[in-house]
Protein backbone atom coordinates (compact mmCIF):
# COMPACT_ATOMS: atom_id res chain seq x y z
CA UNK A 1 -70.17 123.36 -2.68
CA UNK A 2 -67.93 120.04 -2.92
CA UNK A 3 -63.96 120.78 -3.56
CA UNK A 4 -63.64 117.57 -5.46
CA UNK A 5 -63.88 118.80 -9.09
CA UNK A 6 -62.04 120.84 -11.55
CA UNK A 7 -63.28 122.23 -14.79
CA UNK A 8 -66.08 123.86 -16.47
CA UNK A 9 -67.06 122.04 -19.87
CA UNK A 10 -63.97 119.36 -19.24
CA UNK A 11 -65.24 118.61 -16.01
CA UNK A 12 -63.11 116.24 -13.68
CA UNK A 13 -64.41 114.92 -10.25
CA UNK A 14 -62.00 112.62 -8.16
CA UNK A 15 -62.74 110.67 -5.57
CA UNK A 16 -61.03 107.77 -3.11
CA UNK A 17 -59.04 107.92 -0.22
CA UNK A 18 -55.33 106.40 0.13
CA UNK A 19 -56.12 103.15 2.07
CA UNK A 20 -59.70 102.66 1.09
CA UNK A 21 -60.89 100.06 -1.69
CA UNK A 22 -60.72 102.18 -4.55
CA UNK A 23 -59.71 105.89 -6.03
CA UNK A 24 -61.03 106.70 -8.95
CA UNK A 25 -62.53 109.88 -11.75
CA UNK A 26 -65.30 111.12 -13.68
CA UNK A 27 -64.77 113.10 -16.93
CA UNK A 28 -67.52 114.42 -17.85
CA UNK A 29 -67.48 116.54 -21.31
CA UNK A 30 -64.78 114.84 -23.16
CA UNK A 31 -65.56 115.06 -26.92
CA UNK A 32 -66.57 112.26 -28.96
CA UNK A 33 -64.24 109.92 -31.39
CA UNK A 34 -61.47 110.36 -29.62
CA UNK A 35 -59.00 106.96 -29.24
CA UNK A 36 -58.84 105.64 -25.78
CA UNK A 37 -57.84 103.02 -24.02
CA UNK A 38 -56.96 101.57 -20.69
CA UNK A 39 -53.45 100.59 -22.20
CA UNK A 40 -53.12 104.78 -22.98
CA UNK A 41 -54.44 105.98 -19.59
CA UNK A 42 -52.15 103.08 -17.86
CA UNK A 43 -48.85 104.40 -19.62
CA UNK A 44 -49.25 108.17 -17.42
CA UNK A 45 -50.24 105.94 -14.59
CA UNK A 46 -47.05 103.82 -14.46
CA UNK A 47 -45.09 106.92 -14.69
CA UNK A 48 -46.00 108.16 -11.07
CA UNK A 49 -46.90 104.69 -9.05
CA UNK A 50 -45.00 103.72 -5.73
CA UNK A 51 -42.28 101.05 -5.80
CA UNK A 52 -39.92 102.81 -8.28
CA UNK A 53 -36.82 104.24 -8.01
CA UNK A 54 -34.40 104.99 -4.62
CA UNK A 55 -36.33 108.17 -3.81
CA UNK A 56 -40.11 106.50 -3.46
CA UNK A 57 -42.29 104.48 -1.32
CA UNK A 58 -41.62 100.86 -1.35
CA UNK A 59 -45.35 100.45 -1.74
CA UNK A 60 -46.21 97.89 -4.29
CA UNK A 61 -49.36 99.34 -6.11
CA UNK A 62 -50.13 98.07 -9.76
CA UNK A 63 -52.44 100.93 -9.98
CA UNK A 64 -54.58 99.42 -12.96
CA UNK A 65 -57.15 101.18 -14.55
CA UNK A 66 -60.84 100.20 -15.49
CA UNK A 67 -62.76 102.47 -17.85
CA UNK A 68 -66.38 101.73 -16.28
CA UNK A 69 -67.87 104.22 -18.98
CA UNK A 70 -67.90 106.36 -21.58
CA UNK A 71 -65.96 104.81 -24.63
CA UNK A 72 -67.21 102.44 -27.36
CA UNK A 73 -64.77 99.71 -29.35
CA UNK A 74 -62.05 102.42 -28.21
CA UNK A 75 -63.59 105.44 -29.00
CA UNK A 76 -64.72 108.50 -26.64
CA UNK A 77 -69.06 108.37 -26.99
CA UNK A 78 -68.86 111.91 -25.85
CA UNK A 79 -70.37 110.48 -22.18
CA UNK A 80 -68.82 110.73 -18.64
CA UNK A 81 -65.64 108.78 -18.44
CA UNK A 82 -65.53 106.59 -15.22
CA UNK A 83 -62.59 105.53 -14.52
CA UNK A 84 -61.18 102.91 -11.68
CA UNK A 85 -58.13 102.26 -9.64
CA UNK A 86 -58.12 99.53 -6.70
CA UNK A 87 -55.92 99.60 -3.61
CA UNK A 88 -54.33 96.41 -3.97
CA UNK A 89 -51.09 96.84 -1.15
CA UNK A 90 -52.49 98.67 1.66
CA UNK A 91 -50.79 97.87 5.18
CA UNK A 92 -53.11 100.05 7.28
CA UNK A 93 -52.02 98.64 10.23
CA UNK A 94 -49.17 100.91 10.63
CA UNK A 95 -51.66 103.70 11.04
CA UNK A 96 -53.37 102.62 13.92
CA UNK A 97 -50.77 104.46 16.34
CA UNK A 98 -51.50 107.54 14.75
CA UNK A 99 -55.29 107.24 15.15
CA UNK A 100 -54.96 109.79 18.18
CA UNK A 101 -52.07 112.37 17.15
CA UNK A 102 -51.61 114.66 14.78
CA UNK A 103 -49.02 114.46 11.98
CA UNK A 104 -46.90 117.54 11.30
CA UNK A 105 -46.73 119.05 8.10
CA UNK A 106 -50.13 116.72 7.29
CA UNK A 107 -53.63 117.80 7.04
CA UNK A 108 -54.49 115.48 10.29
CA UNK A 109 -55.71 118.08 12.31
CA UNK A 110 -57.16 120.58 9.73
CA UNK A 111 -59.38 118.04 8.78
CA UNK A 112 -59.85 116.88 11.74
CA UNK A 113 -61.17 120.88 12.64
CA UNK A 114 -63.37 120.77 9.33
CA UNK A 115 -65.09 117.93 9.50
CA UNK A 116 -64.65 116.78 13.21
CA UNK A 117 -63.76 113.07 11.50
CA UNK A 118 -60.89 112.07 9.79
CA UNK A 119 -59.51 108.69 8.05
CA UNK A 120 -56.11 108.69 9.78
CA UNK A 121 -54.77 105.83 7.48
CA UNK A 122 -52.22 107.15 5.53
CA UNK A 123 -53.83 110.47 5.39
CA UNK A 124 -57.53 109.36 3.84
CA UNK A 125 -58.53 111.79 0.91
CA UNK A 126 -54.87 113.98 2.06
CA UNK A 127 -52.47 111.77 1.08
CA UNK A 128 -50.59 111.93 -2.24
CA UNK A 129 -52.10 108.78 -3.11
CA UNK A 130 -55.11 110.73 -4.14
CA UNK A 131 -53.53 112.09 -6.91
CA UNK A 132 -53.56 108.92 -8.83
CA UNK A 133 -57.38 109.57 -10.10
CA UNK A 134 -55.79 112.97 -11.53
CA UNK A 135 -53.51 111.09 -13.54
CA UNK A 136 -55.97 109.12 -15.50
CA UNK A 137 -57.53 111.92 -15.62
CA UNK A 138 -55.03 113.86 -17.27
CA UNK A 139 -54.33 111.30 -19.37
CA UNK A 140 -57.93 111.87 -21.31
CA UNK A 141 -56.78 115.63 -21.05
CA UNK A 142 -53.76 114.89 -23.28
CA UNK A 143 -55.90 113.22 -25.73
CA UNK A 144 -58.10 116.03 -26.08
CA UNK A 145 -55.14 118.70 -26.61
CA UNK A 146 -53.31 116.81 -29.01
CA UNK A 147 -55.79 117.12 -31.32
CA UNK A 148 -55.10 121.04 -31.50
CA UNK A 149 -51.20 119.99 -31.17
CA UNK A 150 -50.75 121.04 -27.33
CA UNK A 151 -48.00 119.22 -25.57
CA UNK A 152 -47.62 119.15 -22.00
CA UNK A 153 -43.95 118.28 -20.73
CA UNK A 154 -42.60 118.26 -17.16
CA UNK A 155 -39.26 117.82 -15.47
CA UNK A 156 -37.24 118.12 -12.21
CA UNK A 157 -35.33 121.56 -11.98
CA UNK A 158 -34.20 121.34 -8.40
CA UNK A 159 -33.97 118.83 -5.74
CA UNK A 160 -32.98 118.66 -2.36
CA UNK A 161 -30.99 122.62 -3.58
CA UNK A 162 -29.28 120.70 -6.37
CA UNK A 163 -30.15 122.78 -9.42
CA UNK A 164 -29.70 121.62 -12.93
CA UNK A 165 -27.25 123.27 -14.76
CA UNK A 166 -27.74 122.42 -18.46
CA UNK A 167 -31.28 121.43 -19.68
CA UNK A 168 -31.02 118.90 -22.63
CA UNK A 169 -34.88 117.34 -22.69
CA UNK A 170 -33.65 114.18 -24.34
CA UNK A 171 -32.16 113.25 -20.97
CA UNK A 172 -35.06 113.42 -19.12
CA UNK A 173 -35.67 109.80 -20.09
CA UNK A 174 -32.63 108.55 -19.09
CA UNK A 175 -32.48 108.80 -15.78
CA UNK A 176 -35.24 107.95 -12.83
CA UNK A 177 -35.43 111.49 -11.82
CA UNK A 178 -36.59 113.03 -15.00
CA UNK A 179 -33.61 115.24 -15.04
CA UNK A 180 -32.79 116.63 -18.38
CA UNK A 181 -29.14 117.23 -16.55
CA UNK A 182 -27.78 114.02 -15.79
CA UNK A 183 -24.42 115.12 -13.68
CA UNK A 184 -27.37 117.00 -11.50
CA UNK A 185 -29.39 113.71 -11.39
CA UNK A 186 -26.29 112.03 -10.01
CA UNK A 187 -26.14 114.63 -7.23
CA UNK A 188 -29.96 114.48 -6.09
CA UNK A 189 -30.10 110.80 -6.07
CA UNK A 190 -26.83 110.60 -3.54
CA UNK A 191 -28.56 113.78 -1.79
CA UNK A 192 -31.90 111.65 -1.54
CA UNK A 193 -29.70 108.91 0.09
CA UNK A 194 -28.12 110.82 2.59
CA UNK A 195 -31.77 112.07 2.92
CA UNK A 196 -32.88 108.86 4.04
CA UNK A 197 -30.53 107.56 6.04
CA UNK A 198 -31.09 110.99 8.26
CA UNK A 199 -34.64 109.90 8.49
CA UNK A 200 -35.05 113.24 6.89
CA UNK A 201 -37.23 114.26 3.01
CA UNK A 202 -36.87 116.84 0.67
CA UNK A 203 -38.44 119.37 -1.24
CA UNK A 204 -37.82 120.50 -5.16
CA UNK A 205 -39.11 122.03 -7.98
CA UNK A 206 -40.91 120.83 -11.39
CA UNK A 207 -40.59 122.81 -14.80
CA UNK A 208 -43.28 122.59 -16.94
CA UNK A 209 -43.44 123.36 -20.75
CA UNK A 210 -46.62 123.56 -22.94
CA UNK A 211 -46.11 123.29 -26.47
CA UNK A 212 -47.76 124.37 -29.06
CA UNK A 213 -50.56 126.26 -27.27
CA UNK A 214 -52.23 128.61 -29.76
CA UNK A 215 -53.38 131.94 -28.53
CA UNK A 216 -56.42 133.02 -27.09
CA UNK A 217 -57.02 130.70 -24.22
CA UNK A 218 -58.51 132.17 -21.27
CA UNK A 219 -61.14 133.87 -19.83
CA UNK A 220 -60.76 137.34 -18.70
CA UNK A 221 -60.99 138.30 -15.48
CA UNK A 222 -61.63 135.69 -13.01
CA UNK A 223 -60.43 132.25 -15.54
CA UNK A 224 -57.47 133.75 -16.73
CA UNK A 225 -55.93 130.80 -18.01
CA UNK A 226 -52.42 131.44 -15.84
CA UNK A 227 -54.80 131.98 -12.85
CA UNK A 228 -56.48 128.80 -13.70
CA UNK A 229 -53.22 127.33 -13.97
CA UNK A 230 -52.58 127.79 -10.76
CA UNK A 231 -55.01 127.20 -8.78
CA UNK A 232 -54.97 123.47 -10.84
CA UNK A 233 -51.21 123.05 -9.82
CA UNK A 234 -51.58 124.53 -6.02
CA UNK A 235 -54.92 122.11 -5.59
CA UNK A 236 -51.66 119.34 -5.67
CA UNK A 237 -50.94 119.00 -1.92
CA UNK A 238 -47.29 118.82 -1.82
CA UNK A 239 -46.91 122.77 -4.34
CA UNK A 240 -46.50 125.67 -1.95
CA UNK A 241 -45.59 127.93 -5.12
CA UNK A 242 -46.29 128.56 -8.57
CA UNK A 243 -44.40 130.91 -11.07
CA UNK A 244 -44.96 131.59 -14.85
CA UNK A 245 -42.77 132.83 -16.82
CA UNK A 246 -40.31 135.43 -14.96
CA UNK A 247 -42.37 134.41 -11.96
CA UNK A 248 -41.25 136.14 -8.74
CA UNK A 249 -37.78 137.55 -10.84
CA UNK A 250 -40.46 139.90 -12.54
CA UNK A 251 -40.20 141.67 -9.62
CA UNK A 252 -36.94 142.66 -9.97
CA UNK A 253 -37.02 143.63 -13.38
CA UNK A 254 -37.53 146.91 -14.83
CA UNK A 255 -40.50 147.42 -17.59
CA UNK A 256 -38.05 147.63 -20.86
CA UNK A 257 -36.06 144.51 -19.23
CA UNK A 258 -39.80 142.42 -18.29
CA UNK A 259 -41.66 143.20 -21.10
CA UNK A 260 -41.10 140.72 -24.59
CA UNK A 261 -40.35 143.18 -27.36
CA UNK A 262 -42.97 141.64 -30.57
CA UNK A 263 -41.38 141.48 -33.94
CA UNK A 264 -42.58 139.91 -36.97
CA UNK A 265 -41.66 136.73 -36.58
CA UNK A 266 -42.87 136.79 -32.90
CA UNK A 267 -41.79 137.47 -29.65
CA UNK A 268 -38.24 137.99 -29.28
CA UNK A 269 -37.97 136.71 -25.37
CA UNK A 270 -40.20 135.19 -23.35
CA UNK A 271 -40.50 136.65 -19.75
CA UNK A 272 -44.48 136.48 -19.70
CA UNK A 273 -44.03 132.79 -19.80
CA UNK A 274 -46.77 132.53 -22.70
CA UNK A 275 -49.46 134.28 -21.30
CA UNK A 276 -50.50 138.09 -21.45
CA UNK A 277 -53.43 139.46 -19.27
CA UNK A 278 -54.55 136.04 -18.70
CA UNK A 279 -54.67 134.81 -22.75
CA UNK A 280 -52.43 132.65 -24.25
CA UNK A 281 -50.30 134.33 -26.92
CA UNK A 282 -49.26 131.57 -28.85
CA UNK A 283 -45.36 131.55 -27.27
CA UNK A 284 -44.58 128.49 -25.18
CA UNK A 285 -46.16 128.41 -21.78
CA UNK A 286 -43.45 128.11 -19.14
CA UNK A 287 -44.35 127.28 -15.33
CA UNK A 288 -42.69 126.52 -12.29
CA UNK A 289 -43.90 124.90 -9.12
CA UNK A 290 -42.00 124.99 -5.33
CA UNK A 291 -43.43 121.42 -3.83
CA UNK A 292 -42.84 121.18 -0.07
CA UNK A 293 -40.41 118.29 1.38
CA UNK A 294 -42.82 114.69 2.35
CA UNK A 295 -43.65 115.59 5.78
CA UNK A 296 -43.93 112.18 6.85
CA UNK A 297 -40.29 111.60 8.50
CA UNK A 298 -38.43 109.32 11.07
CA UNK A 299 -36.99 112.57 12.62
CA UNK A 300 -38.45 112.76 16.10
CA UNK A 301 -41.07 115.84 16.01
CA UNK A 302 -43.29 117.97 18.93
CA UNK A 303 -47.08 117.27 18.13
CA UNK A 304 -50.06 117.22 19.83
CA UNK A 305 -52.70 114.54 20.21
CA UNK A 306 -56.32 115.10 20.13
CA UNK A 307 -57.09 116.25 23.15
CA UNK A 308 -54.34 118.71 23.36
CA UNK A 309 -51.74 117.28 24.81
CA UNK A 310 -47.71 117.64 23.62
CA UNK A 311 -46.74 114.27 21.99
CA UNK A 312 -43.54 113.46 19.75
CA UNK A 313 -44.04 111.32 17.02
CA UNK A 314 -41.17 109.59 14.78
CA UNK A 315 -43.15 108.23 11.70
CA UNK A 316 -42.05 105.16 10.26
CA UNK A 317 -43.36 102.79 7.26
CA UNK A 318 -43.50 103.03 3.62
CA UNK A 319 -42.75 106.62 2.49
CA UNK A 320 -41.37 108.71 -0.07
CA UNK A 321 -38.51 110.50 0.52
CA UNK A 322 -39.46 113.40 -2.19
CA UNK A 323 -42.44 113.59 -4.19
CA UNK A 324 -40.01 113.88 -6.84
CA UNK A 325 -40.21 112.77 -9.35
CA UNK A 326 -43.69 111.39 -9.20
CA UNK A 327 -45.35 114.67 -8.99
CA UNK A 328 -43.91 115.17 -12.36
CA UNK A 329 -46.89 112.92 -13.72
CA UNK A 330 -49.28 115.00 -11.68
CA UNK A 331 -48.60 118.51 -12.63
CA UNK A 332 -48.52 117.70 -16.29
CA UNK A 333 -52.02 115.91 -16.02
CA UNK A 334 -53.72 118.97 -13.90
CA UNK A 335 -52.32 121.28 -16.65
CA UNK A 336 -53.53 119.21 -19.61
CA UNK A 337 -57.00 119.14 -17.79
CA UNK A 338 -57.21 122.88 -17.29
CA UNK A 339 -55.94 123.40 -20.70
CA UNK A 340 -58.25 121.37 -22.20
CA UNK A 341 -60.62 122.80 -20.10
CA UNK A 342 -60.36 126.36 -21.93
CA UNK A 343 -59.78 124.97 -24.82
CA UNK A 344 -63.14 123.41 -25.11
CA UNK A 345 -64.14 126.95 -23.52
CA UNK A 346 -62.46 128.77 -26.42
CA UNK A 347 -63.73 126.78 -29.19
CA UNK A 348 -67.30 126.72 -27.97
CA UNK A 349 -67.07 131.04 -27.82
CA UNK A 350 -65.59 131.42 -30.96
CA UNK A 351 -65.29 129.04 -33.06
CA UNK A 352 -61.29 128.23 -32.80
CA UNK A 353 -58.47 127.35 -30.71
């Protein structure tokens, strides 16, 4: 069984590795008649490509898409999508001195134990830049959900343990963290500097709203749609976490203070985060998602290389210093594919959704 797609009747299969020729996707099950274009897809895309901002890679990738397949005079045919993205600024020779030593915090030498062969430049099918093929992706994903009025929006909650404060979602735009507190967004970007000049990265976390989900999503027991949700947002490399709703503060709750007393007007909180025993119930879906700090630093670290022996390694080239707030682009396309996903699911059981 390959590990490389996502979805049952919206079906999504990546493929590409960071410094190879091309990354790309195949949608397979996307309805008919739906609008598309390579202008629409290229919009998410430009929201999460290297070269912007003080916190990512200087890497200069265009990241333009081709539609190989699948749409007519800009219209879905109800085919599979292919979709292409070509590596156009790779520098691989920076890689070569890590042919023979593993990376901490990478997956050099867990793929090196899988498969016994690994692409060492820039991490091969590992690296974040993988996650450009979900993107366009997702972006066919959104398409499909708006059509039932689903919005998927993402922003940064924490950086570098500089928490927002106030949440106003018209500043999210304003700012080139996609903070919707800009007095925090001033705080992260001089904590991402300091960051970098210590040779050092760091971690955050995304919020992610879904409006205007109707209920009944999901597929009781094993595609719940929260525990589809998650394993969509963990499959990112850089989340190490996922919450919904109360998340992990459920915990500490008592039942009378967790549970979302239902009037008739609705629910009157929202602790379950949208979602009750693994169905949506029409409230909006709330998630949150702990991604790790970039592990590739100038710090000086203890490895190994591959025959076992200690080795330090201080990496150097073009890296991010958080995946923030690029990932923000990528968790809101892997939700809008599984949502679509079980939304397709729903309709084709009974009739709605």
């Amino acid at each position: 069984m390959s590990g490389n797609s996502i979805g049952v009747l919206f079906r999504v299969t990546t493929w590409g590795e960071s410094h190879g020729k091309a990354l790309g996707a195949v949608v397979d099950g996307c309805p008919p008649n739906i609008d598309l274009t390579e202008a629409a897809i290229q919009e998410e895309l430009d929201r999460r490509r290297p070269g912007k901002g003080s916190s990512t890679s200087p890497r200069q990738e265009v990241d333009l898409v081709e539609i190989l397949s699948g749409t007519f005079e800009g219209k879905t045919t109800g085919t599979p999508i292919s979709l292409l993205i070509r590596n156009k600024d790779c520098d691989s020779a920076a890689y070569e001195e890590l042919r023979n030593i593993f990376r901490p915090g990478h997956g050099d030498l867990t793929y090196e134990k899988k498969y016994g062969i690994r692409d060492h430049r820039g991490g091969g099918r590992a690296a974040g830049r993988e996650t450009v093929a979900r993107v366009a992706a997702g972006a066919i994903a959104k398409k499909v959900i708006a059509r039932s009025g689903i919005e998927v929006l993402a922003y940064t909650q924490e950086l570098g343990g500089i928490a927002v404060q106030a949440i106003s979602l018209t500043e999210i735009g304003k700012n080139s963290l996609s903070c919707p507190d800009q007095k925090a967004a001033d705080q992260m970007e001089k904590r991402l500097a300091q960051a970098r000049k210590e040779g050092e990265s760091l971690g955050g976390i995304v919020a992610i709203l879904v409006k205007g989900c109707p209920p009944g999503l999901g597929e009781p027991v094993f595609d719940k749609i929260d525990a589809d949700l998650a394993k969509a947002l963990m499959s990112i490399g850089t989340v190490k976490g996922v919450e919904i709703g109360a998340g992990f503060q459920a915990a500490r709750m008592t039942g009378s203070e967790s549970n979302d007393p239902i009037t008739p007007e609705g629910f009157a909180t929202n602790h379950a985060g949208g979602i009750l025993a693994g169905i949506t119930n029409g409230d909006e879906i709330t998630i949150r998602v702990a991604c790790k700090p970039i592990p590739s630093i100038e710090k000086t670290q203890q490895t190994i290389d591959r025959l076992g022996k200690p080795a330090t390694i201080s990496i150097r080239g073009r890296h991010d210093v958080s995946v923030i707030p690029r990932i923000i682009a990528v968790c809101e396309a892997m939700v809008a594919i599984c949502l679509a996903d079980h939304l397709l699911r729903q309709q084709a059981q009974v009739g709605n959704g």
